[in-house]
Protein backbone atom coordinates (compact mmCIF):
# COMPACT_ATOMS: atom_id res chain seq x y z
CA UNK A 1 83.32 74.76 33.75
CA UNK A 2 87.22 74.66 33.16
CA UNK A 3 88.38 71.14 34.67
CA UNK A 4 85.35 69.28 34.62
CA UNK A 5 85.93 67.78 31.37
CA UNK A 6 83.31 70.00 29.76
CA UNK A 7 83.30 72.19 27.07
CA UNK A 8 81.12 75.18 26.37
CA UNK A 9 80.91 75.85 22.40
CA UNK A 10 83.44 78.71 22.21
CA UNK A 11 86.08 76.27 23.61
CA UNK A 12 84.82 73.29 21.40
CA UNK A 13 87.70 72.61 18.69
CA UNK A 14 87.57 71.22 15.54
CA UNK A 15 90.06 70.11 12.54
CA UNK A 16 90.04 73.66 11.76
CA UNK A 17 93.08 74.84 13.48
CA UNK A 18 91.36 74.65 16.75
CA UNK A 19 88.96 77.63 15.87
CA UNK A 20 85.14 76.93 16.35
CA UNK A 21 82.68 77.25 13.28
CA UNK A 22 79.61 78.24 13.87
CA UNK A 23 76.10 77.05 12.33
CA UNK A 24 76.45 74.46 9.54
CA UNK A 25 79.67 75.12 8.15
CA UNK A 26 80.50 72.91 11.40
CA UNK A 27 79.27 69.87 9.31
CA UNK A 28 82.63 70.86 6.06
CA UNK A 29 84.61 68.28 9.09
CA UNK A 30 82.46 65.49 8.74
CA UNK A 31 82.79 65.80 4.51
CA UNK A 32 83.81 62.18 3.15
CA UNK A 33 82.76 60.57 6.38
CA UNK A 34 79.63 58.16 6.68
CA UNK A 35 76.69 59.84 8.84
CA UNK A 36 73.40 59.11 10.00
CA UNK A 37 70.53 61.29 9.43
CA UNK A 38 67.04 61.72 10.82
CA UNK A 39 64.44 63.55 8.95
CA UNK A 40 61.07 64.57 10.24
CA UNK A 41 58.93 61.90 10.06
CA UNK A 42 61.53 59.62 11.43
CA UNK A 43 62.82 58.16 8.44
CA UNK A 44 66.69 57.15 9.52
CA UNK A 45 69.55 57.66 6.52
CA UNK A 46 73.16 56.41 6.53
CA UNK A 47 75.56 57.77 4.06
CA UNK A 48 78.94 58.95 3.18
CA UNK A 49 78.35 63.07 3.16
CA UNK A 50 79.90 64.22 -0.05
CA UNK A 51 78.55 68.31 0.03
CA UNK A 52 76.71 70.89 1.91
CA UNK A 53 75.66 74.08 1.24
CA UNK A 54 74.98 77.19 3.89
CA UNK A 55 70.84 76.19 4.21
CA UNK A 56 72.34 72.55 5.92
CA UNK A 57 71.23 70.66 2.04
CA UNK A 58 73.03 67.37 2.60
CA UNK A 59 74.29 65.14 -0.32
CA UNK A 60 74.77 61.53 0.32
CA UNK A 61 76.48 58.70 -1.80
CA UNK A 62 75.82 54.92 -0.51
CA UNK A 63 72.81 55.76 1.55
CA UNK A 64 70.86 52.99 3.13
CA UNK A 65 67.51 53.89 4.84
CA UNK A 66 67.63 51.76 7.96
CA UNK A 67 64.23 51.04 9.07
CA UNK A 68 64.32 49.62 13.08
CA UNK A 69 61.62 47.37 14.72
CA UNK A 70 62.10 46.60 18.11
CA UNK A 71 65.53 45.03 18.38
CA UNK A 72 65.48 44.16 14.31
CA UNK A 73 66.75 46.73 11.68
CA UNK A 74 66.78 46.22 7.93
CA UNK A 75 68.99 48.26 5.79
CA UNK A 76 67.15 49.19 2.01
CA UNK A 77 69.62 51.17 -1.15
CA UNK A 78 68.87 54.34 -1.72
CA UNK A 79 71.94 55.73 -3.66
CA UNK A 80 72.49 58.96 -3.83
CA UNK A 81 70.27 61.12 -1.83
CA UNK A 82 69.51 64.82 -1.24
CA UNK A 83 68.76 65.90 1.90
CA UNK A 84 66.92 69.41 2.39
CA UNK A 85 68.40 70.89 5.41
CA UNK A 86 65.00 72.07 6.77
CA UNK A 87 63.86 68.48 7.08
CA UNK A 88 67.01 67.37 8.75
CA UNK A 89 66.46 66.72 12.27
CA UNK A 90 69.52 65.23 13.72
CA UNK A 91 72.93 64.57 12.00
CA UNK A 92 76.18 62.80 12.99
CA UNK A 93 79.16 60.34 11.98
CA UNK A 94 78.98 57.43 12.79
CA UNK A 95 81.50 55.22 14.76
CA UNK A 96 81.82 51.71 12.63
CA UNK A 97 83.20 50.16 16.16
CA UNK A 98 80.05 51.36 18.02
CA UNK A 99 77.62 50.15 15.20
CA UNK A 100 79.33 46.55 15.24
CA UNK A 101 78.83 46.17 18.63
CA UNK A 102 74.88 47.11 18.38
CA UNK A 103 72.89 44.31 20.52
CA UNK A 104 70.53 44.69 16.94
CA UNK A 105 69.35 41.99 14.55
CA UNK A 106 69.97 42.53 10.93
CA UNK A 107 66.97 41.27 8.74
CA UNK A 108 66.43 41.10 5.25
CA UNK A 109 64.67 43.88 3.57
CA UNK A 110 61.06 42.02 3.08
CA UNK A 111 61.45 41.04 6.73
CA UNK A 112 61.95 44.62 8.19
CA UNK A 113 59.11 46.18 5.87
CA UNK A 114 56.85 43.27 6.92
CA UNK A 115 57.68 44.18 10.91
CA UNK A 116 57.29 47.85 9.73
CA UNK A 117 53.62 47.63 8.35
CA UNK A 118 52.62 45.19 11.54
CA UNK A 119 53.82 47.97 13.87
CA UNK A 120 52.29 50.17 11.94
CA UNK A 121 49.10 48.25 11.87
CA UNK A 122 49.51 47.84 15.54
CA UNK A 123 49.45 51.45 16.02
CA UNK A 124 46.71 52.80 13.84
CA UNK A 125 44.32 49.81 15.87
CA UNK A 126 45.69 51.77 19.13
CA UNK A 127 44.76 55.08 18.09
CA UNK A 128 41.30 54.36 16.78
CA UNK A 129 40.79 52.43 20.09
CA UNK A 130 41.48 55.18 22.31
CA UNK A 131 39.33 57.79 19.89
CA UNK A 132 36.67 55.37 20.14
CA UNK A 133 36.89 55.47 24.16
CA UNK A 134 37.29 59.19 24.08
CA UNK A 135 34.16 59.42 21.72
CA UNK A 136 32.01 56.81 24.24
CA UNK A 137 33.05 59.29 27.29
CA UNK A 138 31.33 62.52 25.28
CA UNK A 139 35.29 64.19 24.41
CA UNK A 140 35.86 65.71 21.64
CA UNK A 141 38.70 64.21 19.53
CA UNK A 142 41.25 66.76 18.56
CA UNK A 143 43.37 65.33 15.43
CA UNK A 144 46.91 66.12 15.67
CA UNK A 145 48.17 68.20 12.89
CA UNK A 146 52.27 67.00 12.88
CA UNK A 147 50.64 63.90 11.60
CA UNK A 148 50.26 65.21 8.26
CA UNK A 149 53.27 66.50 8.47
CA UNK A 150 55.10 64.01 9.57
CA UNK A 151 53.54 61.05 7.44
């Protein structure tokens, strides 16, 4: 699609002199820069990238988990964290010009966790409500396994 402003992978280019990496060793660019992370399970990491290794193992210095609830966010320390690559779900820098301008609340850590365990609350009501209904109608309830995964 040549002219269209769009660019299939083998024409992507990178610091690399303009030669496209394949697979992780795409992430060596993004070394010393701050990223966000999302694992399975949703959990949301922000950190400067400091290694990676050929299975997409991450290792972060400064990382915040920032924990969002509706348009509130909290921010808690975590340090130095290492990321299995397997439980990595989506990865990228992040622009500190696009983050300032976030229509977001920031909230103190007590606050967000608070939100966090009402929503969760919230939730967990929801879902026994609607197993209850399906039970009244005679339907079997079929648990849903990513939940153990995933919690």
């Amino acid at each position: 699609m040549e002219g269209h402003g769009v660019q299939t992978d083998l024409q992507a280019k990178d610091s690399f002199d303009g030669k496209y990496i394949p697979g992780t060793a795409s992430l060596i660019a993004e070394v010393d820069k701050r990223i966000l992370v999302v694992l399975r399970g949703g959990r949301t990491l922000i950190g400067y990238l400091r290694s990676i290794d050929q299975f997409a193992n991450l290792l972060l210095q400064d990382t915040v988990e920032r924990i969002h609830v509706g348009k509130k966010y909290g921010d808690i320390p975590r340090g130095i964290f290492l990321v299995r690559g397997e439980n990595m779900v989506l990865c990228g820098e992040i622009e500190k010009s696009l983050e300032e301008s976030m229509e977001l609340e920031k909230v103190s850590i007590e606050e967000i966790i608070e939100a966090q365990r009402q929503e969760n609350e919230k939730r967990e009501k929801e879902k026994k409500r609607k197993e209850e209904l399906l039970r009244q109608k005679g339907l079997p309830v079929v648990r849903d396994e990513s939940e153990d995964i995933l919690s």
